[in-house]
N, C-alpha and C. Protein backbone atom coordinates (compact mmCIF):
# COMPACT_ATOMS: atom_id res chain seq x y z
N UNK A 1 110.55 130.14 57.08
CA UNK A 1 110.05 130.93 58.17
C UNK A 1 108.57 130.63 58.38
N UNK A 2 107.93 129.82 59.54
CA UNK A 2 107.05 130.22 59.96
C UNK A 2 106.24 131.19 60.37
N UNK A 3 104.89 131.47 59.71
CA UNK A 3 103.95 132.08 59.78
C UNK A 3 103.28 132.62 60.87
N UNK A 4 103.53 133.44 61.74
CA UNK A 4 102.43 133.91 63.07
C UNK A 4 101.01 134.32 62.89
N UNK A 5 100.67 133.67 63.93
CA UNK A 5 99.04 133.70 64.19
C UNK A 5 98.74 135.24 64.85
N UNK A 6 97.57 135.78 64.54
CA UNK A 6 97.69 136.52 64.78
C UNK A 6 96.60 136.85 66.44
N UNK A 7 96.97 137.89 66.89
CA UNK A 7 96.58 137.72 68.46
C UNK A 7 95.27 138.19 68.37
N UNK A 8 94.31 138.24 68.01
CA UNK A 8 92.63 137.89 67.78
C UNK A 8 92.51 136.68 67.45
N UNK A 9 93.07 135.98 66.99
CA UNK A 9 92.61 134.36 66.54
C UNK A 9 93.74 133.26 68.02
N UNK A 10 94.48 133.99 68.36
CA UNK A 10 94.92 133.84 69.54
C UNK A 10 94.64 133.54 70.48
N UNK A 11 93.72 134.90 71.12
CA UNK A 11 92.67 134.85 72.10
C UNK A 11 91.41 134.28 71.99
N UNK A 12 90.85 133.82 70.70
CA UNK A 12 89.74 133.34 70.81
C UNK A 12 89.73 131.82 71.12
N UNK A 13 91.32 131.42 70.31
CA UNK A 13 91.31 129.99 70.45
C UNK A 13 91.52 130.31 71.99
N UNK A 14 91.79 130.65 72.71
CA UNK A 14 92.52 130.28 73.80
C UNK A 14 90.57 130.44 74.66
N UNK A 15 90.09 132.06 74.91
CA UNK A 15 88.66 131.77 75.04
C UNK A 15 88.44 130.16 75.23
N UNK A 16 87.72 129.88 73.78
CA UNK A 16 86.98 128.77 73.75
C UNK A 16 87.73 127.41 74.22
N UNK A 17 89.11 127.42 74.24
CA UNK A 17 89.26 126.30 75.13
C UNK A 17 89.00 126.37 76.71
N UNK A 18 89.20 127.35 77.02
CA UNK A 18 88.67 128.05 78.72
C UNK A 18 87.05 128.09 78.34
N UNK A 19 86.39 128.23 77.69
CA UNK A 19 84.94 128.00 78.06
C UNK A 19 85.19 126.56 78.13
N UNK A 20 85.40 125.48 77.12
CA UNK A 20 85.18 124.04 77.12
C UNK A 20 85.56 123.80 78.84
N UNK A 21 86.44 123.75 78.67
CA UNK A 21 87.04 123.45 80.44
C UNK A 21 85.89 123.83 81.60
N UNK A 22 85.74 125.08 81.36
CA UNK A 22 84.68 124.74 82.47
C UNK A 22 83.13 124.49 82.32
N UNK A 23 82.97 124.62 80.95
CA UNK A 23 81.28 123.46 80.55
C UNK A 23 81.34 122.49 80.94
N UNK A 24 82.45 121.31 80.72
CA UNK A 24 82.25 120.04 80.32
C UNK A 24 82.27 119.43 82.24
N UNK A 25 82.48 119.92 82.94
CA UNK A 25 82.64 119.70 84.51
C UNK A 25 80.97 119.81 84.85
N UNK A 26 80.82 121.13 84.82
CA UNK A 26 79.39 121.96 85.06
C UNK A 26 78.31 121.30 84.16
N UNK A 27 77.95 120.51 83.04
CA UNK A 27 77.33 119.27 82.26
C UNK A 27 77.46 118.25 82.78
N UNK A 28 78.22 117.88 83.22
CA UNK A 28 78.21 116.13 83.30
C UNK A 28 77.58 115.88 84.71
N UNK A 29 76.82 114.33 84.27
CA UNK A 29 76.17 114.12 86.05
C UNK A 29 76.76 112.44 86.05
N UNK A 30 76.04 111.72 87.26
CA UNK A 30 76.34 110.77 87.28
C UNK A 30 75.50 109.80 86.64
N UNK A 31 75.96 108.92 85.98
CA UNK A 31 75.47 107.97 85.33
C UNK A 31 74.96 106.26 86.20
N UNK A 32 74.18 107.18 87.21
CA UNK A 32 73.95 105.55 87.85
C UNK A 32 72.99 106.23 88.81
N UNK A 33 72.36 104.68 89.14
CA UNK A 33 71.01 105.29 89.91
C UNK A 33 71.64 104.98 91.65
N UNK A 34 70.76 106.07 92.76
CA UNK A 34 71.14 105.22 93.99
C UNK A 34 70.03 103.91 94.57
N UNK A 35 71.16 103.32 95.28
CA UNK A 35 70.79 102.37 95.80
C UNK A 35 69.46 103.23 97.08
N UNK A 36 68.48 102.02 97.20
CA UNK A 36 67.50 102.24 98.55
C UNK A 36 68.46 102.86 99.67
N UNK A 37 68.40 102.90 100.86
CA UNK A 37 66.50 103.43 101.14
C UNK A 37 66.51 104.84 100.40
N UNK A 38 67.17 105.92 99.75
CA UNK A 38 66.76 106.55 98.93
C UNK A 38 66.36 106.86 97.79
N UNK A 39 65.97 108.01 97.10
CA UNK A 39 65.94 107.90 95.54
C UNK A 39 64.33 107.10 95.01
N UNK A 40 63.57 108.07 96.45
CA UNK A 40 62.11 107.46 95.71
C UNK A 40 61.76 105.94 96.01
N UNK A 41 62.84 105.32 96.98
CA UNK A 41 62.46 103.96 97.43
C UNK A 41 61.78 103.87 98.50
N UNK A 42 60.77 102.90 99.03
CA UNK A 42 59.75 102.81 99.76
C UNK A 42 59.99 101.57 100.41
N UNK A 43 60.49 101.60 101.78
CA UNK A 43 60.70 100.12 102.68
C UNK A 43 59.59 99.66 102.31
N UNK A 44 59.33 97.96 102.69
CA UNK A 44 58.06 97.53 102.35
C UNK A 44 57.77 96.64 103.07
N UNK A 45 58.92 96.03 103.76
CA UNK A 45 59.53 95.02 105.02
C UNK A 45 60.74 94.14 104.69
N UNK A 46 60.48 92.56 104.99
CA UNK A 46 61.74 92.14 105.28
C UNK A 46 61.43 90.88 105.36
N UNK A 47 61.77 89.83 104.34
CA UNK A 47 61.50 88.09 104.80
C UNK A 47 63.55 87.70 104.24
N UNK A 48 63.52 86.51 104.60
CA UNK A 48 64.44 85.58 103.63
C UNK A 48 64.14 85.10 102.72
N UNK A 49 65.42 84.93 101.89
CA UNK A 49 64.92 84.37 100.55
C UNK A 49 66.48 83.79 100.56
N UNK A 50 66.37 82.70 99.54
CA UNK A 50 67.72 82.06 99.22
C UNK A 50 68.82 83.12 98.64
N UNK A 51 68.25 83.46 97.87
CA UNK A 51 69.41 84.86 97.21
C UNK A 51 68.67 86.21 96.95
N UNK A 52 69.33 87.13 96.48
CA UNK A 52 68.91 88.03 96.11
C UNK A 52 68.28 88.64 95.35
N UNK A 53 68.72 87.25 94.00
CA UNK A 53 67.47 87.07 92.89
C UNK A 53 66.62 86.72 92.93
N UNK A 54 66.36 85.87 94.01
CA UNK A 54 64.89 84.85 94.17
C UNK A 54 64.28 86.02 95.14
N UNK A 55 64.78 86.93 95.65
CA UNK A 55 64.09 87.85 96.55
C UNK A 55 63.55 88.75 95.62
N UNK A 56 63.82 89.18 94.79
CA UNK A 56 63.28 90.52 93.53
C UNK A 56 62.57 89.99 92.51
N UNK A 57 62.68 88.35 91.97
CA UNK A 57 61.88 87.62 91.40
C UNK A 57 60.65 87.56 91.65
N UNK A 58 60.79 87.53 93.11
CA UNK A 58 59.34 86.71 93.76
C UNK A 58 58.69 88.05 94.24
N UNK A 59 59.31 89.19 94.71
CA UNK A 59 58.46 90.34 95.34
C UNK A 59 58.13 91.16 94.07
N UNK A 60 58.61 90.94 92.91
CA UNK A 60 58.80 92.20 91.25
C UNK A 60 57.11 91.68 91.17
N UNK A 61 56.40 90.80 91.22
CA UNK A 61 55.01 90.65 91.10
C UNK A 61 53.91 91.18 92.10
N UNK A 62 54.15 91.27 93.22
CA UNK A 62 54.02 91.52 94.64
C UNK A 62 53.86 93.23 94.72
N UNK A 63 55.39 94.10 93.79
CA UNK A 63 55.46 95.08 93.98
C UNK A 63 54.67 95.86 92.16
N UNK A 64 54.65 95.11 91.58
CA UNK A 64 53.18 95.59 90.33
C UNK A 64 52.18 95.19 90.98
N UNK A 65 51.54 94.68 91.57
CA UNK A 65 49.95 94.40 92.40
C UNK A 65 49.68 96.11 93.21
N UNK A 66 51.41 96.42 93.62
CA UNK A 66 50.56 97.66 94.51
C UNK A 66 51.39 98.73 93.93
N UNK A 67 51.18 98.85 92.75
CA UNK A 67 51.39 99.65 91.79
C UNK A 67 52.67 100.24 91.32
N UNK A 68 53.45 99.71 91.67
CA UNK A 68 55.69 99.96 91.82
C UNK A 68 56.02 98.82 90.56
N UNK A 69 57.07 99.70 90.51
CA UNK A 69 57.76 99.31 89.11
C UNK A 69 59.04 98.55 89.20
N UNK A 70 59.47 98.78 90.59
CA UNK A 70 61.02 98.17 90.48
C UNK A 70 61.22 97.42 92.24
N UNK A 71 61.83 96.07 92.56
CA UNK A 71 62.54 96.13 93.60
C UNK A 71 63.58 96.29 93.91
N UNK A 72 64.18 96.12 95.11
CA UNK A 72 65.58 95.96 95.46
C UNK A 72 65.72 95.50 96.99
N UNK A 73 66.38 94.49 97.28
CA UNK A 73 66.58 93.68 97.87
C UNK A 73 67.81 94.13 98.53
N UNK A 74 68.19 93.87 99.81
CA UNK A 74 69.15 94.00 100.62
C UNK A 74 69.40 92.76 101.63
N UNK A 75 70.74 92.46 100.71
CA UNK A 75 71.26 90.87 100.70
C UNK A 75 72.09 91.01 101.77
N UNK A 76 72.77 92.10 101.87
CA UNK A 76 73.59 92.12 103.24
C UNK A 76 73.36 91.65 104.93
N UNK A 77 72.08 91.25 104.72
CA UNK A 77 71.67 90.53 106.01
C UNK A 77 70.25 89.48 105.69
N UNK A 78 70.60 88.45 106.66
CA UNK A 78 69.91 86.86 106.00
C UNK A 78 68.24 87.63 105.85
N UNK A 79 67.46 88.53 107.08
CA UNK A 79 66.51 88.99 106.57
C UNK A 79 66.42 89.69 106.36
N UNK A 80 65.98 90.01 104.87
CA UNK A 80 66.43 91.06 103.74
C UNK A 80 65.30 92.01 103.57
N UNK A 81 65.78 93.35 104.46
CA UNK A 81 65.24 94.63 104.05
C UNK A 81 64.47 94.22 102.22
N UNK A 82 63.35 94.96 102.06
CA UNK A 82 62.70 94.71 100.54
C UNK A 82 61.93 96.66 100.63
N UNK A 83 62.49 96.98 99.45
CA UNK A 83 62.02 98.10 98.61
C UNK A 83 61.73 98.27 97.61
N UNK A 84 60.41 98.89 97.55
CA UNK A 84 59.89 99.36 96.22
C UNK A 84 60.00 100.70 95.67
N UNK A 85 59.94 100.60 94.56
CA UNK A 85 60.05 102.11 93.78
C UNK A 85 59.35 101.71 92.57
């Protein structure tokens, strides 16, 4: 014969799985940054460049001179929107 639990240790397990459930929703965020033009990004203009790497290569020096830490390039058209952050 199995042993019954008794209904205080019942309800608590049951509680704390109903708290977990709705912490772990209400905690979590997203793990990724957004893309320009938001999120603290600053248009800056717009040339061509062969790719998209040679565009963030060549402006990542361009954009530490005027005091920015990061580019991002927008490859989706031949002249490529350029943002700093």
């Amino acid at each position: 014969m199995r042993p019954t639990r008794s209904l205080r240790l019942r309800v608590g397990v049951g509680l704390a799985a109903g708290m977990a459930a709705i912490a772990i929703p209400l905690t979590s965020t997203n793990a990724f940054a957004a893309d320009p033009p938001g999120a603290g990004w600053v248009p800056i203009g717009a040339e061509a460049y062969p790719s998209k790497a040679a565009c963030e290569a060549t402006e990542l020096q361009y954009a530490h001179e005027a005091g920015y830490n990061e580019v991002w390039c927008d490859d989706s058209k031949r002249i490529m929107p350029i943002y700093y952050r």
